[in-house]
C-alpha atoms as a PDB file:
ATOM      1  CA  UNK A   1      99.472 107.757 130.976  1.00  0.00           C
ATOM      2  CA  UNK A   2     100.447 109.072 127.475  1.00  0.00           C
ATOM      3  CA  UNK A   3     102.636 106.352 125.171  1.00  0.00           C
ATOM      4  CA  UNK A   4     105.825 108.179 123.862  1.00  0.00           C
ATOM      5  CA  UNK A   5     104.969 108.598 120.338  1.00  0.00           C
ATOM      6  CA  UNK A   6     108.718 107.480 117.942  1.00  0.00           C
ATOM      7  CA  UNK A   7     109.837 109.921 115.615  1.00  0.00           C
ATOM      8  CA  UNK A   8     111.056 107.092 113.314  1.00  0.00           C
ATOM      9  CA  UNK A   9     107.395 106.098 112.716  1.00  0.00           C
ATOM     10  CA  UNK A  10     104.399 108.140 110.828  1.00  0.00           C
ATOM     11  CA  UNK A  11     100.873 108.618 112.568  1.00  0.00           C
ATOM     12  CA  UNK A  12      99.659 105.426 110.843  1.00  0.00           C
ATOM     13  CA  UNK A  13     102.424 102.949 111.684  1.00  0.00           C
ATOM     14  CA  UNK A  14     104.553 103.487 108.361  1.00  0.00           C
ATOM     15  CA  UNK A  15     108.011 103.749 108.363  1.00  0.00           C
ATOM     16  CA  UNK A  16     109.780 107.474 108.312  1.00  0.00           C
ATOM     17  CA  UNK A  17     113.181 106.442 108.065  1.00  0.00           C
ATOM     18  CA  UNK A  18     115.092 103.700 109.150  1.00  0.00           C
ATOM     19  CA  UNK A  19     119.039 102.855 110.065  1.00  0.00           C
ATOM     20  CA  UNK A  20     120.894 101.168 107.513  1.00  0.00           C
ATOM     21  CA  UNK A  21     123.917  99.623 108.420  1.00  0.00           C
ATOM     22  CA  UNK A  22     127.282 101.970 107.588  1.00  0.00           C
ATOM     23  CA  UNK A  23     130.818 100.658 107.313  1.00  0.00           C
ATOM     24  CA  UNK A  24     131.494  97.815 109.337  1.00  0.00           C
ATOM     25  CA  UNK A  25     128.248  97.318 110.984  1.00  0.00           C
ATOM     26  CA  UNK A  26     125.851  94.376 109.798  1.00  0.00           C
ATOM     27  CA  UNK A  27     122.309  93.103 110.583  1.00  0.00           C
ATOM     28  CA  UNK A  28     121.840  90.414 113.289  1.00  0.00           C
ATOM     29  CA  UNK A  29     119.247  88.547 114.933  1.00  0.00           C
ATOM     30  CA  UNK A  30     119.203  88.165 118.731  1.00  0.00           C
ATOM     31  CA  UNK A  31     119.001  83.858 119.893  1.00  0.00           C
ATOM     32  CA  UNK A  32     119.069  84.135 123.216  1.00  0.00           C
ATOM     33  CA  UNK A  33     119.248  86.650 126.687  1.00  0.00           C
ATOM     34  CA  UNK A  34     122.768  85.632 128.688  1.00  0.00           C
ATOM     35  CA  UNK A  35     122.014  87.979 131.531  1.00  0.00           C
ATOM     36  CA  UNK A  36     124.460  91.478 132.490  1.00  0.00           C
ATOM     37  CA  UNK A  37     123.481  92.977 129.234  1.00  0.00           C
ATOM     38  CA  UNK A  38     124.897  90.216 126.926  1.00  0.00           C
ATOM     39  CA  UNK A  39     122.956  87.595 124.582  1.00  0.00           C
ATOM     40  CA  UNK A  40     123.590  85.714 122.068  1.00  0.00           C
ATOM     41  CA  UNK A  41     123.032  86.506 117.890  1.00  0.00           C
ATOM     42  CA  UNK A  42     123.350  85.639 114.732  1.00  0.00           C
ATOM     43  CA  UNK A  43     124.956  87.390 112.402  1.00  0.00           C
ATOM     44  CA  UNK A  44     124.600  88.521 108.838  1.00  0.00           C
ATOM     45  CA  UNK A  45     128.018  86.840 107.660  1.00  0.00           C
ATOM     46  CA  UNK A  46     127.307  83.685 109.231  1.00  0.00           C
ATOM     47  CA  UNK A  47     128.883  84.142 112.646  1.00  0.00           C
ATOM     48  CA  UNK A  48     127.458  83.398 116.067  1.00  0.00           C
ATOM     49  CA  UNK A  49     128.653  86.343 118.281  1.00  0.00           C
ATOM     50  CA  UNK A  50     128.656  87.708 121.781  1.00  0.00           C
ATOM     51  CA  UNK A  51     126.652  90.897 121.533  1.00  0.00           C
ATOM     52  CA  UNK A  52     127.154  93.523 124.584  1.00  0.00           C
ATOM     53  CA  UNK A  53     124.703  96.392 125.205  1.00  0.00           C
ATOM     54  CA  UNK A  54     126.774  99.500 125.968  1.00  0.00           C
ATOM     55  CA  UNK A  55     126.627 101.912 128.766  1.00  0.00           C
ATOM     56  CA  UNK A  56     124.535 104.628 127.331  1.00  0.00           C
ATOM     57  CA  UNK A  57     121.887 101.772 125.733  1.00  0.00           C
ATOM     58  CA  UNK A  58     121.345  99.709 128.884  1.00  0.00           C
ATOM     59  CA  UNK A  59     118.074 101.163 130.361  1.00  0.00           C
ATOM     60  CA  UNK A  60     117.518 103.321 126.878  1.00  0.00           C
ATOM     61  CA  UNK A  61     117.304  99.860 124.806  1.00  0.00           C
ATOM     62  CA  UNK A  62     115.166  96.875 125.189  1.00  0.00           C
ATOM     63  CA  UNK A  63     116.090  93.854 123.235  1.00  0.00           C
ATOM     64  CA  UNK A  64     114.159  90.936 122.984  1.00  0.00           C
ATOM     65  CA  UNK A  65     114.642  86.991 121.533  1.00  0.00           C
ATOM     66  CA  UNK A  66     114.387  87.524 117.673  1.00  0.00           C
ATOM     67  CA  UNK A  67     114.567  91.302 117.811  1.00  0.00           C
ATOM     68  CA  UNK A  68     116.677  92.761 114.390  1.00  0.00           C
ATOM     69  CA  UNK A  69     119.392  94.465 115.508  1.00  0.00           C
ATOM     70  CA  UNK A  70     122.505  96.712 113.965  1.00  0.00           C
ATOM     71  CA  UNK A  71     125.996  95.107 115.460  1.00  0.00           C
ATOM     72  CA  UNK A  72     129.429  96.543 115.020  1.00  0.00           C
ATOM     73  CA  UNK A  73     132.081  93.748 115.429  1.00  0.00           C
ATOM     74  CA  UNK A  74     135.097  94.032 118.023  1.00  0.00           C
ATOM     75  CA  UNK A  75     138.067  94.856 116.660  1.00  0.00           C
ATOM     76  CA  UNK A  76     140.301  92.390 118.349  1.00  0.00           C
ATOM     77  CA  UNK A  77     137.994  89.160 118.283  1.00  0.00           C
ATOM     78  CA  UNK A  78     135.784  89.775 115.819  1.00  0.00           C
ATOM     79  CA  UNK A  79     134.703  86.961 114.855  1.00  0.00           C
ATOM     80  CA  UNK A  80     133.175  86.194 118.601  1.00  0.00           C
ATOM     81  CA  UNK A  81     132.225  89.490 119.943  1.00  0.00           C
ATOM     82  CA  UNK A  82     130.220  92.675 119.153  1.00  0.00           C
ATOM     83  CA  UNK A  83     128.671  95.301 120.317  1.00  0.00           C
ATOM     84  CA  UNK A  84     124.444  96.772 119.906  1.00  0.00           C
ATOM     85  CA  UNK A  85     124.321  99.541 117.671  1.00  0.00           C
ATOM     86  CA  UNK A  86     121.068 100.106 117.204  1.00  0.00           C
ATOM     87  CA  UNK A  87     117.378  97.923 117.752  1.00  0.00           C
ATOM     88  CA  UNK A  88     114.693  97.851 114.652  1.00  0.00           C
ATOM     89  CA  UNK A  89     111.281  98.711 115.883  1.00  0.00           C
ATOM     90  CA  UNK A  90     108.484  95.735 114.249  1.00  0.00           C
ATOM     91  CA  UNK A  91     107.697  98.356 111.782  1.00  0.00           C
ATOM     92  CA  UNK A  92     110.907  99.339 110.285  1.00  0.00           C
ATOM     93  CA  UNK A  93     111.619  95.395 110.167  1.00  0.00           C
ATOM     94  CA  UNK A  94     109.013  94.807 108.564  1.00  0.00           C
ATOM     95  CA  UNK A  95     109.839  97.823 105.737  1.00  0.00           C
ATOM     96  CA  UNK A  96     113.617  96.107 105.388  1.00  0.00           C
ATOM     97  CA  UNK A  97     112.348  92.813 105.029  1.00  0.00           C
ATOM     98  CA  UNK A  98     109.899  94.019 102.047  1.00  0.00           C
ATOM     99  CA  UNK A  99     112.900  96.074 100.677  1.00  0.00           C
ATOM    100  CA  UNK A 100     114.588  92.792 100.554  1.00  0.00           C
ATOM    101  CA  UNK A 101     118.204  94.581 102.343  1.00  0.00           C
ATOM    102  CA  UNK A 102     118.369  91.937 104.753  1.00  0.00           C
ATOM    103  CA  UNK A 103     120.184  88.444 103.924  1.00  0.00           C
ATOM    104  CA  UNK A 104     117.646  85.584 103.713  1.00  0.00           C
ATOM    105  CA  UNK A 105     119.278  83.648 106.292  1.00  0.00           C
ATOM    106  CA  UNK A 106     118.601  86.152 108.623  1.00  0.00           C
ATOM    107  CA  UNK A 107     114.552  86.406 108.077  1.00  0.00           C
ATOM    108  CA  UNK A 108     113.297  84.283 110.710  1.00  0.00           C
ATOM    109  CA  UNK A 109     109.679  86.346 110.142  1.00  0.00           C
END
């Protein structure tokens, strides 16, 4: 069985290109799986939020216990809930972390 080969990634593990976060999305790091495609993260700003997988992202996305991931906050409780944009492969984590873009409260690596 073949592995499917990312086209975020170069042949030798490098990063190609990774998501930055755009207007009102921030960086977040996942603390714990609630079950029905909710856990629990911390956020860039400080914040302890709710984060909900979306319909299209359920079976696409994988998210683990201190994944990265890209949130976008509710609108009406913002402050508590959010939800997944987008999930950082090791690789492109590791390329934001050297780039220094994420906060330093956030790198748990």
């Amino acid at each position: 069985m073949t592995q499917k080969k990312s086209n975020r990634l170069l042949e030798d593990g490098q990063v190609k290109r990774a998501r930055l976060p755009r207007r009102e999305e921030m960086f977040a790091v996942v603390m714990e799986m609630q079950g029905g495609s909710r856990m629990t993260a911390m956020c860039a700003d400080g914040n302890t939020r709710m984060i909900r997988i979306g319909g299209k992202f359920k079976r696409r996305m994988w998210v683990r216990v201190n994944d990265l991931i890209l949130i976008k906050p509710w609108t009406i409780q913002e402050d508590k809930k959010a939800d997944l944009v987008y999930r950082y492969l090791p690789a492109e984590r590791n390329w934001i972390i050297k780039q220094n873009i994420i906060p330093e409260e956030l790198n748990i690596w």
